[in-house]
Protein backbone atom coordinates (compact mmCIF):
# COMPACT_ATOMS: atom_id res chain seq x y z
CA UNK A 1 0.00 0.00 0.00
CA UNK A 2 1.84 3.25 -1.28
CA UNK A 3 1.78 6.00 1.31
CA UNK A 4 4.48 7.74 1.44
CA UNK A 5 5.76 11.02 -0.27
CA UNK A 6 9.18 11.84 -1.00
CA UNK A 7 11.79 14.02 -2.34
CA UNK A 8 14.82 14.49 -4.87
CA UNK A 9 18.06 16.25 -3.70
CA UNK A 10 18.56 17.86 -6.70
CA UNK A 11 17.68 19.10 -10.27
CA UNK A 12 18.19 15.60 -12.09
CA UNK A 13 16.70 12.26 -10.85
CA UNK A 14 19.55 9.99 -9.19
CA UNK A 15 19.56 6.27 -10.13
CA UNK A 16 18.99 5.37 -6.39
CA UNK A 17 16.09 8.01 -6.35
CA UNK A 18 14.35 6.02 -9.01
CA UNK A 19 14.66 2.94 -7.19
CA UNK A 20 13.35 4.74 -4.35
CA UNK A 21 10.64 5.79 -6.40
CA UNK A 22 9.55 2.94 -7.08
CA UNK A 23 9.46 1.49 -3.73
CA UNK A 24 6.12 -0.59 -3.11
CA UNK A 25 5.48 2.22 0.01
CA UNK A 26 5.69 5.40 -2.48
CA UNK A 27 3.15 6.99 -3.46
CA UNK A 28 4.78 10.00 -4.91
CA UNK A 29 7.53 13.52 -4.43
CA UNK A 30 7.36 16.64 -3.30
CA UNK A 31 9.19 19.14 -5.99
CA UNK A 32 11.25 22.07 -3.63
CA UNK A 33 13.32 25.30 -5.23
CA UNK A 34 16.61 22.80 -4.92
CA UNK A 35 14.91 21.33 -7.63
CA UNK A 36 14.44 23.84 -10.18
CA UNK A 37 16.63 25.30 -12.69
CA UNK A 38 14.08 26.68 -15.17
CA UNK A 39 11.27 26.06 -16.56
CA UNK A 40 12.58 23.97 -19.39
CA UNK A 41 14.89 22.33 -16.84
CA UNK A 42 12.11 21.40 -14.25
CA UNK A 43 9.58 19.65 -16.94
CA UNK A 44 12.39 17.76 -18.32
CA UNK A 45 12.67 16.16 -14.78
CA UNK A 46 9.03 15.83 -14.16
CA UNK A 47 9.27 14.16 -18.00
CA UNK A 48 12.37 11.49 -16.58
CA UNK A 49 10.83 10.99 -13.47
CA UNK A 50 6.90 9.88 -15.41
CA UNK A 51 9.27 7.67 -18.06
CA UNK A 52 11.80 5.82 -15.43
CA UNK A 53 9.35 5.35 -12.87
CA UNK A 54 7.02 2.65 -14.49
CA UNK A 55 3.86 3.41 -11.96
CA UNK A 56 1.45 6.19 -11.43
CA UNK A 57 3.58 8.80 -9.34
CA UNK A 58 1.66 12.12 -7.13
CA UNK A 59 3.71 14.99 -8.27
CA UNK A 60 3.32 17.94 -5.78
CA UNK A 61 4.81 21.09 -5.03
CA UNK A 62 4.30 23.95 -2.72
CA UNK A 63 3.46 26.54 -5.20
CA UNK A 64 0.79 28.60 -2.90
CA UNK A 65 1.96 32.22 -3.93
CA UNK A 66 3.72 34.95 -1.88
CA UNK A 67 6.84 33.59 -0.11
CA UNK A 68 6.16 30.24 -0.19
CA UNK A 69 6.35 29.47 -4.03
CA UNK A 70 8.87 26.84 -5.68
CA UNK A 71 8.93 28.21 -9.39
CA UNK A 72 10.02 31.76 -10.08
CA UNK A 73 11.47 32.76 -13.18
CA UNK A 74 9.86 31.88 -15.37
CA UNK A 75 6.22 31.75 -13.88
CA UNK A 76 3.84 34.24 -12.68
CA UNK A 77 4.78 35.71 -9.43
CA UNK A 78 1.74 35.22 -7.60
CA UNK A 79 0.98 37.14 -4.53
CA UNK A 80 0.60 36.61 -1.03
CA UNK A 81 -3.30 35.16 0.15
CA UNK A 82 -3.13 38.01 2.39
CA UNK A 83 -2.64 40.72 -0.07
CA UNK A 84 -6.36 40.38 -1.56
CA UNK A 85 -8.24 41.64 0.85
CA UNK A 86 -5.11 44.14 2.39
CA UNK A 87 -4.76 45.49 -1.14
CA UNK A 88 -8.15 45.58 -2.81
CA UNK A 89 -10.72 47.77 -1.47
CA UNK A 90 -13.12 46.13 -3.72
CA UNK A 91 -14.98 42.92 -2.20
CA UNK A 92 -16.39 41.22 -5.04
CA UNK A 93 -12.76 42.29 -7.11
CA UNK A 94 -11.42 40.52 -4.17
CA UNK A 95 -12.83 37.58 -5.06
CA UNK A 96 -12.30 37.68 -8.70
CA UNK A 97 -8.74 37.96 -8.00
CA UNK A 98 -8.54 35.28 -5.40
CA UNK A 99 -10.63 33.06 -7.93
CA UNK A 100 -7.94 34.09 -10.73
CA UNK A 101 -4.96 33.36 -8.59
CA UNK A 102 -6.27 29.77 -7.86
CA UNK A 103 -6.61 28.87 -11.27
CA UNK A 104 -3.55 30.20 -12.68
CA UNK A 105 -1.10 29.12 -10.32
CA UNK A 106 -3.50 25.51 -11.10
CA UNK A 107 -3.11 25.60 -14.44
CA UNK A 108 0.82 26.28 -14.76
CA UNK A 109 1.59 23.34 -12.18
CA UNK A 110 -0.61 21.36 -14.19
CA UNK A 111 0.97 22.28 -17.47
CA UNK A 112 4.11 20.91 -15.89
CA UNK A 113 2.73 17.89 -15.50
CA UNK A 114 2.07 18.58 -11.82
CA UNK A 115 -0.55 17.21 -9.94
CA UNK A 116 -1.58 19.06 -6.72
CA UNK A 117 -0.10 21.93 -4.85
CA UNK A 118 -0.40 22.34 -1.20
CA UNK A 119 -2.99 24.92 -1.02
CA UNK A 120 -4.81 26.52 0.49
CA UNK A 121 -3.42 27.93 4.06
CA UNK A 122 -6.96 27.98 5.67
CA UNK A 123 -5.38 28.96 9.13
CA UNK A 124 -6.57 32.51 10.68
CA UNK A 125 -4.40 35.49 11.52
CA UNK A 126 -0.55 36.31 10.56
CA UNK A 127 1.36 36.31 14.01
CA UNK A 128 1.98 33.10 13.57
CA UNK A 129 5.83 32.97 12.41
CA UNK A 130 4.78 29.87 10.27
CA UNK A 131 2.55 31.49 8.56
CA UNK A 132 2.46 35.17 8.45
CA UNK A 133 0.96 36.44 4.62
CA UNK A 134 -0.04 33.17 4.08
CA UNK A 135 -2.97 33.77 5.34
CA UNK A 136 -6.12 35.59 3.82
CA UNK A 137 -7.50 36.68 6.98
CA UNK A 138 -7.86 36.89 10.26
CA UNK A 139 -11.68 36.23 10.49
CA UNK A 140 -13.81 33.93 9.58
CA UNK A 141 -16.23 35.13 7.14
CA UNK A 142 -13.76 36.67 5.08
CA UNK A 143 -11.06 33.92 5.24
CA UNK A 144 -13.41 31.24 3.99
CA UNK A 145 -14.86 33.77 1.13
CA UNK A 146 -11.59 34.14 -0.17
CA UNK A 147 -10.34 30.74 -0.09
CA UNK A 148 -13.99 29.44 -1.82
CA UNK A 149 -12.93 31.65 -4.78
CA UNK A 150 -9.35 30.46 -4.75
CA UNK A 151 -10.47 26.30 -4.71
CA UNK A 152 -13.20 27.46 -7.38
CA UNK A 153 -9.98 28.65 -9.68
CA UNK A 154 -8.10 25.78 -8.47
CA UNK A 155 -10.74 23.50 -9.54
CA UNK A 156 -11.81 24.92 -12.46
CA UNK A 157 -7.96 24.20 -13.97
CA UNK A 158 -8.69 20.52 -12.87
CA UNK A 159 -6.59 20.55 -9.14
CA UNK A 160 -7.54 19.49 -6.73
CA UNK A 161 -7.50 21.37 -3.18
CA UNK A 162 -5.50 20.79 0.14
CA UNK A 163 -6.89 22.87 3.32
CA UNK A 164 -3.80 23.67 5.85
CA UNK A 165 -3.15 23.19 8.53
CA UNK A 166 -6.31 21.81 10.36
CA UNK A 167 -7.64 22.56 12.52
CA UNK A 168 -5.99 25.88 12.51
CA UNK A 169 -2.31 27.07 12.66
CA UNK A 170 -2.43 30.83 12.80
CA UNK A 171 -2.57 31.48 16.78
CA UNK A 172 0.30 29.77 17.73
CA UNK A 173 3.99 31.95 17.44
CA UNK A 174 6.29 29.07 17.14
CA UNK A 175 7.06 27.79 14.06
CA UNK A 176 6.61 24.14 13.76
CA UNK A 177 9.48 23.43 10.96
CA UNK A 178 11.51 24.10 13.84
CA UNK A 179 9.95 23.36 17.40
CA UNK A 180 6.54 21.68 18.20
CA UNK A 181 4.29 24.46 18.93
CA UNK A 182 1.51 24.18 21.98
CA UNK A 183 -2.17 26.40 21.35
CA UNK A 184 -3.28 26.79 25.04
CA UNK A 185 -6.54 28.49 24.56
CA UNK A 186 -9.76 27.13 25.18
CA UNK A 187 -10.96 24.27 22.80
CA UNK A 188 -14.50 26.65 22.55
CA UNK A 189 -11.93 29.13 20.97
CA UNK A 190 -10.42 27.05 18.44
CA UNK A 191 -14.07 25.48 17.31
CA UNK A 192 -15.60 28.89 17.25
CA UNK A 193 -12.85 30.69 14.94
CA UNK A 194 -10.04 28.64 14.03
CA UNK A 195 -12.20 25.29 12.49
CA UNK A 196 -14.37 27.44 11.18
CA UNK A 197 -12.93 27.48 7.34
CA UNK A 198 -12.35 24.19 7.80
CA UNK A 199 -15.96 23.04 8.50
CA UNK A 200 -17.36 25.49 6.36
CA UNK A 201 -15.71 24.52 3.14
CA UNK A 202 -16.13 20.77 3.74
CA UNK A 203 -19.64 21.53 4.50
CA UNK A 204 -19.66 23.25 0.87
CA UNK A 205 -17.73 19.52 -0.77
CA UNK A 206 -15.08 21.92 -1.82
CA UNK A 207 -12.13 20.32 0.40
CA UNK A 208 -10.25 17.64 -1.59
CA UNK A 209 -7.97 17.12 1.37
CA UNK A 210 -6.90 18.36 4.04
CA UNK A 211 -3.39 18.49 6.14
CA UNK A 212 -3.70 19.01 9.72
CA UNK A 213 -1.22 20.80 11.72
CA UNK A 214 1.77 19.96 13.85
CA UNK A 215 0.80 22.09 16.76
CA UNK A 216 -0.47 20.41 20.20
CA UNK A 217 -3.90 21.96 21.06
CA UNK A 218 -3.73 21.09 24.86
CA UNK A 219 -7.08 21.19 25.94
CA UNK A 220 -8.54 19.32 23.26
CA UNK A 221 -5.54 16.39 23.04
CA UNK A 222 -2.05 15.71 24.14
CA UNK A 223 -0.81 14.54 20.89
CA UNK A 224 -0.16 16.98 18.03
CA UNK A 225 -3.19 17.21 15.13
CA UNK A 226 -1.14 15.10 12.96
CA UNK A 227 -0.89 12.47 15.08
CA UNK A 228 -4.09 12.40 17.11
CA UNK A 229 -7.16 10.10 16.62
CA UNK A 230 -9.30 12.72 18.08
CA UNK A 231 -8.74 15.19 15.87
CA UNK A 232 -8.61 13.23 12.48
CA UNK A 233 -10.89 10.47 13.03
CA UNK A 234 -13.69 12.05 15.92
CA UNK A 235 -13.67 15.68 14.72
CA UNK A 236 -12.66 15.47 10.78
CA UNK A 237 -14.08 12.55 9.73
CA UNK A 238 -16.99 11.82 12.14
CA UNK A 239 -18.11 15.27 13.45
CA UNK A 240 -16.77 17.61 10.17
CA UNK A 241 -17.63 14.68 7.75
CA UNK A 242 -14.76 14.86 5.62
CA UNK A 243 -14.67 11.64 3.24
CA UNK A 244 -11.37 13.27 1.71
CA UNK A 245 -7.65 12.49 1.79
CA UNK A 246 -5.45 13.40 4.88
CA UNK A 247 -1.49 14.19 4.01
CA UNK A 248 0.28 14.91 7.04
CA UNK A 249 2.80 17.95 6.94
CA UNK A 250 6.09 17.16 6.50
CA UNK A 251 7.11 14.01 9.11
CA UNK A 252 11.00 15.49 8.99
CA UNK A 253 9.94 19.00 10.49
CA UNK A 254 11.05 19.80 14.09
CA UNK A 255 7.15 19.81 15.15
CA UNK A 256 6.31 16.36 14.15
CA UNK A 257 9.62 15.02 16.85
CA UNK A 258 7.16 14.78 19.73
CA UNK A 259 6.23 11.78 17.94
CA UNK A 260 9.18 9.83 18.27
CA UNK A 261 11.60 9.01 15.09
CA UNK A 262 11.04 8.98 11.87
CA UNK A 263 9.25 5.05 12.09
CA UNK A 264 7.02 6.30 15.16
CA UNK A 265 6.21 9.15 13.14
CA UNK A 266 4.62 7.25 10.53
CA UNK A 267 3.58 4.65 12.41
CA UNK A 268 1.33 7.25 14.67
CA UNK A 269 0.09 9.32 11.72
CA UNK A 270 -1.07 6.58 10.20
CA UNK A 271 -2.67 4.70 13.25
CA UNK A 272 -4.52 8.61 13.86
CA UNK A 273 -6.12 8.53 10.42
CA UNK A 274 -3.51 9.95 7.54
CA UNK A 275 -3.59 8.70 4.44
CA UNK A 276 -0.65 9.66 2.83
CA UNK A 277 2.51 11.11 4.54
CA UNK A 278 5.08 13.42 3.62
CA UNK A 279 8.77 12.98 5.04
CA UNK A 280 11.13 15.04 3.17
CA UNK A 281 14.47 16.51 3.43
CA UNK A 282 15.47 13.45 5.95
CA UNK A 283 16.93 10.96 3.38
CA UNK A 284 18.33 8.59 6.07
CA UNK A 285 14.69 9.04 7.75
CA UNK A 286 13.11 8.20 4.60
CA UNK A 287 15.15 4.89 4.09
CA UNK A 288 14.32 4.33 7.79
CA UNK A 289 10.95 4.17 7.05
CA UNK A 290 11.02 2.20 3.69
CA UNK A 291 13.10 -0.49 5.40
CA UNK A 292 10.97 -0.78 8.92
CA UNK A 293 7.04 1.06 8.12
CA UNK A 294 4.99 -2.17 8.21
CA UNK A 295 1.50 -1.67 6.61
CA UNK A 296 -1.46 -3.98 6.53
CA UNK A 297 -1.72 -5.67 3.29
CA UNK A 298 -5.45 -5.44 3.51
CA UNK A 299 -6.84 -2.83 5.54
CA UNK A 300 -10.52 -2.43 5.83
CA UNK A 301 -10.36 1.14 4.40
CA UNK A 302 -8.28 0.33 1.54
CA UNK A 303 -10.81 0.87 -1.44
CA UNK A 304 -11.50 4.25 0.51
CA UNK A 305 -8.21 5.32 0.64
CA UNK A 306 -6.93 4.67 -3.13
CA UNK A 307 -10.25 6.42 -4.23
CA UNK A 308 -9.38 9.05 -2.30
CA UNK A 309 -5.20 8.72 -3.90
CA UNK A 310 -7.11 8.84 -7.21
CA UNK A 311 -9.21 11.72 -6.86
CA UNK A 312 -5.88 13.93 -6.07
CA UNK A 313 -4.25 13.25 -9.72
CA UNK A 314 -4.76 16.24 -12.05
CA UNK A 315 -8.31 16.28 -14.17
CA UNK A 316 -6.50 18.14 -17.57
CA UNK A 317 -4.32 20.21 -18.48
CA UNK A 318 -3.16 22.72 -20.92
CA UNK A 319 0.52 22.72 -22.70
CA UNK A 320 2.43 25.41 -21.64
CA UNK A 321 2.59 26.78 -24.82
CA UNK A 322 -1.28 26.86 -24.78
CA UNK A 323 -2.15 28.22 -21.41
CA UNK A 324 0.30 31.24 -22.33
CA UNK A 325 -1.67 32.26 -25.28
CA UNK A 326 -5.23 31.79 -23.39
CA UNK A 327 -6.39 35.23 -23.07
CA UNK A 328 -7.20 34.38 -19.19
CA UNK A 329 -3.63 33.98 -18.43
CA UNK A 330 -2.54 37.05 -20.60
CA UNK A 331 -4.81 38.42 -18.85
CA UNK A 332 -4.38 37.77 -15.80
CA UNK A 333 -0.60 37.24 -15.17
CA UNK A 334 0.77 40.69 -15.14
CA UNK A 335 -2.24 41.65 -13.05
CA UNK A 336 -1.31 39.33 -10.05
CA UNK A 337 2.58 40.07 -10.46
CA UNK A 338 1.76 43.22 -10.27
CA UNK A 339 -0.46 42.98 -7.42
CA UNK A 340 2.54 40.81 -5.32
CA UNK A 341 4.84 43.59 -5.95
CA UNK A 342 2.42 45.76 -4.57
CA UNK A 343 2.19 44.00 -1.86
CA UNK A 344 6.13 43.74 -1.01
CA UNK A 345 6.76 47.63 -1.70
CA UNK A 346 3.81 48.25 0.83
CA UNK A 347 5.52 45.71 3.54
């Protein structure tokens, strides 16, 4: 049963990273900026990796927009999620942007041959030092307004959509890539605000997956959200209703050590209701768990979980050559470079 995500050291697929590859336990990469050249450069690998790698592979990348994008030059510089509603006085052009930003950055991953990127950051508020402008918002109403128009662009370039970092990232200062953050307030608190976009857009079917957060919320569980049966299997699937796939974050992050090594780490965000899990820049960890991650051969929720694995692989795609003569991406590229820049000269 494949399950686990990977990724490359650097800008040309290794012989022993195609046998990795093609381990029974992966399901697919994660693409980072050590990866990229240029644009010609980066679909050439994508190309070698689809043509050595004889099995269907989940290409990903974390192309969300603002500071967190893989792909530069050559690609549309998108702007920060929190730049729509700081920038644009305009609510419903706030939403045509957001909408517009969704499906571009969609449709050039997908022209790569992409298949999902990480997005988007559904967490509240930008204290957080993990998250910051990644946010749209810090309430609600407007949050989940702006990320419905972004995941109806996404979709509408045939992506589908990850919600982060469930159930809510954005109230905690620590950054969890490099300690494991604790959210002390009240669990009425977090179900009141920070769930919110969370519920509301699964409520709406417009949550493909989701990716819950390595943070401890300690008066709801002990464990973090990545690893914790409570918060994947009685709040997202029973009480939220989410029939979606789970990724957890990144396994080789400072947050996710309260779990034990790399094999506990799997082994307990699997057991709490993940899906798929992502463990990257940890190659020793990531032969660890290749060599010791022991998986049912049949588990009950199989069928379930590689319907949900299938749903995640792109719908269609344009040629790159194609989407850059589509008058929605002439259109519409300047406009959100120019709206990022904005957005930096105003910071």
């Amino acid at each position: 049963m494949s399950t686990l995500l990977i990724d490359l050291k650097g800008q040309e697929l290794l012989a022993e990273e195609a046998e990795l590859l093609a381990h029974p336990l992966v399901a697919g990469l994660i693409l980072f900026t050590r990866n990229f050249y240029d644009r010609s450069q980066i679909q050439a690998l994508i190309k070698d990796i689809r043509r050595r790698v004889k099995k269907p592979l989940l290409i990903t990348v974390d192309q969300e927009g603002g500071r967190v994008q893989r792909f530069r030059e050559g690609f549309t510089q998108l702007p920060a999620m929190q730049s729509f509603a700081a920038m644009i006085r305009d609510p419903a052009l706030q939403l045509i942007t957001a909408k517009e930003a969704g499906w571009l950055m969609a449709a050039e991953m997908t022209a790569l041959d992409i298949d999902l990127s990480f997005a988007p950051v559904l967490d509240l508020g930008h204290e957080c030092k993990a998250i910051g402008d990644r946010s749209f918002c810090e309430e609600v109403e407007p949050a989940v307004r702006l990320a419905s128009a972004f995941i109806d662009g996404m979709h509408q370039a045939g992506m589908a959509t990850t919600g982060k970092h469930f159930p809510g990232h954005g109230h905690v200062l620590a950054d969890s890539h490099l300690e494991t953050p604790y959210d002390e307030r009240p669990s009425a608190v977090i179900f009141e605000r920070d769930i919110q976009p969370f519920q509301q857009l699964i409520a709406q079917n417009k949550l493909d997956a989701v990716m819950p957060a390595h943070v401890i919320y300690r008066h709801c569980d002990s464990q973090p959200a990545s690893g914790s049966k409570y918060w994947l299997q009685d709040i997202l699937r029973q009480e939220l209703g989410f029939d979606g796939t789970v990724f957890s974050d990144d396994l080789g992050m400072k947050g996710a050590g309260f779990m034990g090594d790399f094999v506990a780490r799997s082994e307990k965000a699997l057991s709490a209701g993940c899906d798929l899990l992502l463990l990257c820049n940890e190659p020793e960890g990531t032969v660890q768990v290749l060599d010791n991650l022991k998986l049912e051969e049949n588990p009950p929720h199989f069928a379930a979980r590689q319907r949900r694995l299938q749903s995640l692989f792109k719908k269609k795609a344009f040629s790159w050559n194609e989407l850059t003569k589509t008058r929605r991406w002439l259109e519409n590229s300047k406009k959100l470079t120019a709206l990022q820049q904005s957005w930096l000269d105003s910071k």
